[in-house]
C-alpha atoms as a PDB file:
ATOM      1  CA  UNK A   1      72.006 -24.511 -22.278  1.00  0.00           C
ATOM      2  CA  UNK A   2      75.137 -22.683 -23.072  1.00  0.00           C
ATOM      3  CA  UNK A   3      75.778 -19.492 -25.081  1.00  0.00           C
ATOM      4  CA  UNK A   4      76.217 -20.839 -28.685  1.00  0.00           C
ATOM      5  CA  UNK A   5      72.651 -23.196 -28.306  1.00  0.00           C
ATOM      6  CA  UNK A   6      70.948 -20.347 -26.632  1.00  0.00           C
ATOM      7  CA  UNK A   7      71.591 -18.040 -29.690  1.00  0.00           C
ATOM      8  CA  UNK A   8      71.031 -21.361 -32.033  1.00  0.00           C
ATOM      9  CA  UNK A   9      67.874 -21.862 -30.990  1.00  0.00           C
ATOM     10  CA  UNK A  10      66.528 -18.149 -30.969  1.00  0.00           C
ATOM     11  CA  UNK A  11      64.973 -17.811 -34.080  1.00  0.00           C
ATOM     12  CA  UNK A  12      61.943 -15.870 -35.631  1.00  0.00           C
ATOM     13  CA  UNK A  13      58.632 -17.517 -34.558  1.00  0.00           C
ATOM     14  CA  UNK A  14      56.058 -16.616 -35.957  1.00  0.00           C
ATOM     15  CA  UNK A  15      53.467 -19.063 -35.241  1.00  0.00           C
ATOM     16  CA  UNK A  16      52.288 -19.730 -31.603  1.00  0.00           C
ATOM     17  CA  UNK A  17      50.286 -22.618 -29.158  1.00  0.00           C
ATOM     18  CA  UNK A  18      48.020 -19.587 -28.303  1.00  0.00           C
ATOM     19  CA  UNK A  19      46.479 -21.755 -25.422  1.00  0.00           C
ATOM     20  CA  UNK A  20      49.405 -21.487 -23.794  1.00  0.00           C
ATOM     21  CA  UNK A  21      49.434 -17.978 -21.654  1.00  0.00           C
ATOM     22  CA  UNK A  22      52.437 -15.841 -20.069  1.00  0.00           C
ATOM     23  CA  UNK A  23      52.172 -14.505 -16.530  1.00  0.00           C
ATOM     24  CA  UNK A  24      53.563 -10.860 -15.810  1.00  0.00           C
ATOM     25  CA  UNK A  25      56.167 -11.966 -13.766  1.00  0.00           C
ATOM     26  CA  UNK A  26      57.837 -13.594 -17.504  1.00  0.00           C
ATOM     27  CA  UNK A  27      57.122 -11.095 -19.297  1.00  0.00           C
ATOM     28  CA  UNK A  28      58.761  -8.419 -16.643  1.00  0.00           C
ATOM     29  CA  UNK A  29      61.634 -10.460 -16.157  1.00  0.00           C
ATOM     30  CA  UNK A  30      62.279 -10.444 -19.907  1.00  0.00           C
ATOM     31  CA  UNK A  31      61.958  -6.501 -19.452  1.00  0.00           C
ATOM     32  CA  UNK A  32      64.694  -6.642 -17.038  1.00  0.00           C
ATOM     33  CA  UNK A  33      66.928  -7.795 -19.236  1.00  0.00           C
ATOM     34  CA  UNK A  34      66.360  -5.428 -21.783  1.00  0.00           C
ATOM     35  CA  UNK A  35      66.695  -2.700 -18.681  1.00  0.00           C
ATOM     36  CA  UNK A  36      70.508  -4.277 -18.295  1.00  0.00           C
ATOM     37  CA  UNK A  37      71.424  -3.834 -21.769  1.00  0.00           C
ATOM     38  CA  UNK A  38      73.839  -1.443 -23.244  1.00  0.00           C
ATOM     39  CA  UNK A  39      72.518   2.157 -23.739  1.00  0.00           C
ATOM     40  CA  UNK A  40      74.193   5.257 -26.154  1.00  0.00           C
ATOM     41  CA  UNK A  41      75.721   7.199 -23.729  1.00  0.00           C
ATOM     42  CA  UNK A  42      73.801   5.780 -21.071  1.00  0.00           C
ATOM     43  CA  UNK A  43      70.672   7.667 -21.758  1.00  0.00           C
ATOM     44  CA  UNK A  44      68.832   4.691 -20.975  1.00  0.00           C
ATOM     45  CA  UNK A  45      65.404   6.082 -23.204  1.00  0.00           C
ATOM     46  CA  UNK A  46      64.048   3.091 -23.538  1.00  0.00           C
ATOM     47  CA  UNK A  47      60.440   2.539 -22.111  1.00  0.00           C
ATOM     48  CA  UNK A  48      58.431  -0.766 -22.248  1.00  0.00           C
ATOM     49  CA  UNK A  49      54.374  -1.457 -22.407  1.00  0.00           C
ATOM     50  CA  UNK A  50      53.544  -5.522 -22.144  1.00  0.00           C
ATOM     51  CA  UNK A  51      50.151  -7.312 -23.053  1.00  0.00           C
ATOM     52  CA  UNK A  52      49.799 -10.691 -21.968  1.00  0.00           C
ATOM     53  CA  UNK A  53      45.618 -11.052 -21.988  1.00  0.00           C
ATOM     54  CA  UNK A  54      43.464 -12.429 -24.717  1.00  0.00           C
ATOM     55  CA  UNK A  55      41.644  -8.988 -24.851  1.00  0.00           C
ATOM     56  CA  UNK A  56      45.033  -6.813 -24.795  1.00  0.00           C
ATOM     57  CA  UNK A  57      46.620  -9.304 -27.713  1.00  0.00           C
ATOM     58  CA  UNK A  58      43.712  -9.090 -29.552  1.00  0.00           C
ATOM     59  CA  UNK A  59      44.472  -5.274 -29.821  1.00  0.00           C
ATOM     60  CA  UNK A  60      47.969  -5.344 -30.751  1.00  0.00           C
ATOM     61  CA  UNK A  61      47.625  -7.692 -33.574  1.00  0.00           C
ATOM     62  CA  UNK A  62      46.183  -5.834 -36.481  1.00  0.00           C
ATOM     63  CA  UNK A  63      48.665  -3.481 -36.705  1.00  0.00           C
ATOM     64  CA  UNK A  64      51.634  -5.498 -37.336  1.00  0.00           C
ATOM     65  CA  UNK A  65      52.808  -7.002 -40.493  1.00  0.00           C
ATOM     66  CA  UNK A  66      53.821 -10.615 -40.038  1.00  0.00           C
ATOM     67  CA  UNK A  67      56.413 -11.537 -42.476  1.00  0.00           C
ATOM     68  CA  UNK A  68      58.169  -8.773 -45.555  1.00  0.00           C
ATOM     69  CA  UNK A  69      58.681 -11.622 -48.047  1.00  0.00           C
ATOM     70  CA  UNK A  70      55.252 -13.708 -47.481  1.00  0.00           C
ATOM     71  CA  UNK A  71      53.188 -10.818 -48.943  1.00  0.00           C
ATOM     72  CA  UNK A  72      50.108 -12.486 -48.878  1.00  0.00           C
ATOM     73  CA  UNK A  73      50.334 -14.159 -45.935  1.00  0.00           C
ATOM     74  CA  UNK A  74      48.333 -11.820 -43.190  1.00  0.00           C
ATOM     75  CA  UNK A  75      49.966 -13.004 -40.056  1.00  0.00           C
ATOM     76  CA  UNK A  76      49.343 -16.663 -37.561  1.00  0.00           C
ATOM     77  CA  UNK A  77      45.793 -17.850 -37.483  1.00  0.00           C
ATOM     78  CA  UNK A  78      43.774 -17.678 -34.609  1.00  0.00           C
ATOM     79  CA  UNK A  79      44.851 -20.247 -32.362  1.00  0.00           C
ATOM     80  CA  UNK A  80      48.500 -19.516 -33.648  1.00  0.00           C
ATOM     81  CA  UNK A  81      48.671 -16.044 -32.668  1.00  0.00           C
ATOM     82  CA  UNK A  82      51.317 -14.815 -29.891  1.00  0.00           C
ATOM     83  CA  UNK A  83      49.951 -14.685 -25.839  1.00  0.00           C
ATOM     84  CA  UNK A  84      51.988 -11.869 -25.208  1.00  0.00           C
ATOM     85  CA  UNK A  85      53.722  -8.637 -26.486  1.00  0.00           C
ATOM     86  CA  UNK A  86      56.628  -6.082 -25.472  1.00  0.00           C
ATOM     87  CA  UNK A  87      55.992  -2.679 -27.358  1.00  0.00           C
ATOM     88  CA  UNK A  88      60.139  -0.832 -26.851  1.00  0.00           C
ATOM     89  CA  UNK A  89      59.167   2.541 -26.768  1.00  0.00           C
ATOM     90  CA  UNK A  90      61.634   5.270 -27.266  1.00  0.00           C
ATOM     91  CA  UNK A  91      61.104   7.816 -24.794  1.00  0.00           C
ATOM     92  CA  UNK A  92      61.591  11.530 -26.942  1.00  0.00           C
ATOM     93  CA  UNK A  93      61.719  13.266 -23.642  1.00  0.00           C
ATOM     94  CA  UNK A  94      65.520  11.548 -23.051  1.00  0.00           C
ATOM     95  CA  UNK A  95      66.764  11.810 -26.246  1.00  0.00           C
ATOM     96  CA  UNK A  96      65.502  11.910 -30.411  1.00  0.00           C
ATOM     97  CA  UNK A  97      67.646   9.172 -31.638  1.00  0.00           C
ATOM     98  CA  UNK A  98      67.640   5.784 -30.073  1.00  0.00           C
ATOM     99  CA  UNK A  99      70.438   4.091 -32.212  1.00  0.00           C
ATOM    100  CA  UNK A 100      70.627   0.531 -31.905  1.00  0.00           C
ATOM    101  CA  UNK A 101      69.621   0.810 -28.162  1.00  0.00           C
ATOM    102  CA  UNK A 102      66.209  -0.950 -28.940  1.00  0.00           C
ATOM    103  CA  UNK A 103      67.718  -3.802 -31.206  1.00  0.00           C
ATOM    104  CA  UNK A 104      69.928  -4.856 -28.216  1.00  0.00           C
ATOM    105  CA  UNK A 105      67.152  -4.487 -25.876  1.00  0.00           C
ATOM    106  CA  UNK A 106      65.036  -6.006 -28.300  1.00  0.00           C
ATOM    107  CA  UNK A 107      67.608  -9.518 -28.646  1.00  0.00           C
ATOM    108  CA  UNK A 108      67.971  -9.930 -25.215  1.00  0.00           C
ATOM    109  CA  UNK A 109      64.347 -10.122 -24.456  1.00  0.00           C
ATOM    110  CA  UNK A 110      64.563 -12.691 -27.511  1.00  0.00           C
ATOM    111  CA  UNK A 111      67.288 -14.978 -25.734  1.00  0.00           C
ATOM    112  CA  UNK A 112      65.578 -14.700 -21.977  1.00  0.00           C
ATOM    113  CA  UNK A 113      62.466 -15.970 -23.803  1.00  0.00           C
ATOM    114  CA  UNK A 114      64.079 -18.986 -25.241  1.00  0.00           C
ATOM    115  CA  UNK A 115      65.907 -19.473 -22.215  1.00  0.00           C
ATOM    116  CA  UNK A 116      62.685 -19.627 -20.332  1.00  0.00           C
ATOM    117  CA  UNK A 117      61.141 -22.063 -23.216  1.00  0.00           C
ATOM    118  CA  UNK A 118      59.257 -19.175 -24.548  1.00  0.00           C
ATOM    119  CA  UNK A 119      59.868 -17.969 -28.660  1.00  0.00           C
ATOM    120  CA  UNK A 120      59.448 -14.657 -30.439  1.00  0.00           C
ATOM    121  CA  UNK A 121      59.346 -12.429 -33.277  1.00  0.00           C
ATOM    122  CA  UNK A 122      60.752  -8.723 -33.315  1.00  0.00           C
ATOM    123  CA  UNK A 123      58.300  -6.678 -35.560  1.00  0.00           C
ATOM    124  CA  UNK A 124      59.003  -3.288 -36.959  1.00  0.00           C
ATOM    125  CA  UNK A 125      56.732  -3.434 -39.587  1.00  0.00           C
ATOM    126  CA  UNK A 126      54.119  -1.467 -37.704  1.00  0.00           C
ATOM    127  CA  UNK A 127      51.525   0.793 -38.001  1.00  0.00           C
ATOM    128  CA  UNK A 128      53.029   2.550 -35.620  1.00  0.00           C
ATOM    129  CA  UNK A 129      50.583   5.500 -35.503  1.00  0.00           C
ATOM    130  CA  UNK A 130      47.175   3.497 -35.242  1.00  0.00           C
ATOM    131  CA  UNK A 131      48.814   1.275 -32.742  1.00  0.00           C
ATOM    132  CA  UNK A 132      49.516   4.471 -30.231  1.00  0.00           C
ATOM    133  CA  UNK A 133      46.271   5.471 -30.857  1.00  0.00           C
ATOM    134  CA  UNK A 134      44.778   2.151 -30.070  1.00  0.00           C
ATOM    135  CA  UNK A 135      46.948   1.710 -26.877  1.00  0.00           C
ATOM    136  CA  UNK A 136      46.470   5.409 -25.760  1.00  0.00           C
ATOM    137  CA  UNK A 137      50.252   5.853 -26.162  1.00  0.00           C
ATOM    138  CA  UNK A 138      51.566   9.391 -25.098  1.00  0.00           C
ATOM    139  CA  UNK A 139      53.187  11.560 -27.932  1.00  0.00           C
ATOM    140  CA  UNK A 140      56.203  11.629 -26.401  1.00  0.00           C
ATOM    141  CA  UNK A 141      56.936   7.875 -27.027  1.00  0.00           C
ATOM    142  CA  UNK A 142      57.998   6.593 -30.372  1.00  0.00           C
ATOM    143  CA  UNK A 143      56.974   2.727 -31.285  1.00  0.00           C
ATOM    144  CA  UNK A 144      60.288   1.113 -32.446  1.00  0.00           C
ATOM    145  CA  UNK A 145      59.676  -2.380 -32.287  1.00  0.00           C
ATOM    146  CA  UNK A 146      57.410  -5.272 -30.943  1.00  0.00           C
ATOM    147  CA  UNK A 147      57.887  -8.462 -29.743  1.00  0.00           C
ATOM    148  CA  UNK A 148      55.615 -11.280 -30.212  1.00  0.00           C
ATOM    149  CA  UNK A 149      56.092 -13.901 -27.606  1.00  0.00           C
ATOM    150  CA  UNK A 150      54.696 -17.363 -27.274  1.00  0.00           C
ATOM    151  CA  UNK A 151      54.934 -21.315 -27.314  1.00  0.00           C
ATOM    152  CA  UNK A 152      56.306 -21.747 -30.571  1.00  0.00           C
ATOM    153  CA  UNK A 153      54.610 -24.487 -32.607  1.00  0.00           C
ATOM    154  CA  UNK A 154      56.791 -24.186 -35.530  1.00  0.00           C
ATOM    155  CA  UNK A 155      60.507 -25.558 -35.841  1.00  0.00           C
ATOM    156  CA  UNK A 156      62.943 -23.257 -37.555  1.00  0.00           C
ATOM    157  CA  UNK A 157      65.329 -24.880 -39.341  1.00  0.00           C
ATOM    158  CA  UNK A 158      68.489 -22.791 -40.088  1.00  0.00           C
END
C-alpha cells in the first residue's frame, strides 16, 4: 500500500469484530512507532500503557466518550467494542506541556494499525481522572489520549 492509500484508508473506527484479539507483540510494535516520532525539543515525555485482554478492555471502556456529535449514542455494543487500547501518557516528570507530541505519536500508531489490517479511534474525550484511578496510574502521568484498536466492521466512507 503506498503513502496516499495508507492515510486514505485510516479513518475513525469506531465499531469493532471484538472476537478478533491483538497479541502484544502488535500492539508494541505500534508503540514503536509512536517511540520514533517527532518530539518538542526532543524531550521525548511520552509514556505508553496497552490493554489487549477481555478483562483489561472491559476496564478502559466506561470512561471514554465514543463520538462528540452522536450525543446519545453511548459507545460500540458489546461484541463491537475495541480488543485493545494504547493510553499516551504524558510523563510530568520530563516536561508540563506536551504540545502536539502525543497527536503525532497518536497518528502514527493509527497508520501502523491500518498497515497491519488493524483500525482505530483516538479518544480524548476521557474521564481522565477515574480512568487513572481505575488503572492505578501514577500522579505524575497525565492521560492525553487513547486509542481504540480493533477489526473494524464498519466502512468509512469519506
Amino acid at each position: 500500500m503506498n503513502l496516499k492509500e495508507l492515510i486514505t484508508k485510516t479513518r475513525s473506527y469506531r465499531r469493532f469484530d471484538e472476537s478478533y484479539q491483538i497479541d502484544s507483540k502488535t500492539i508494541e510494535s505500534f508503540i514503536d512507532l509512536a517511540r520514533l516520532s517527532p518530539s518538542g525539543a526532543n524531550k521525548q515525555p511520552l509514556k505508553y500503557l496497552y490493554y489487549n485482554t477481555p478483562k483489561d478492555c472491559e476496564k478502559v471502556f466506561p470512561y471514554l466518550a465514543w463520538a462528540g456529535y452522536l450525543t446519545e449514542w453511548p459507545g460500540p455494543d458489546k461484541g463491537e467494542r475495541p480488543t485493545g487500547y494504547i493510553i499516551v501518557l504524558g510523563d510530568k516528570s520530563i516536561s508540563e506541556i506536551f504540545g502536539i507530541d502525543h497527536g503525532i505519536a497518536a497518528y502514527g500508531i493509527l497508520l501502523g494499525a491500518v498497515d497491519a489490517g488493524i483500525g482505530g479511534c483516538i479518544i480524548a474525550s476521557i474521564k481522565r481522572d477515574e480512568l487513572a484511578n481505575e488503572l492505578s496510574i501514577p500522579d505524575n502521568f497525565e492521560i492525553l489520549l487513547v486509542l481504540a484498536l480493533g477489526k473494524p466492521v464498519e466502512n468509512v466512507i469519506i
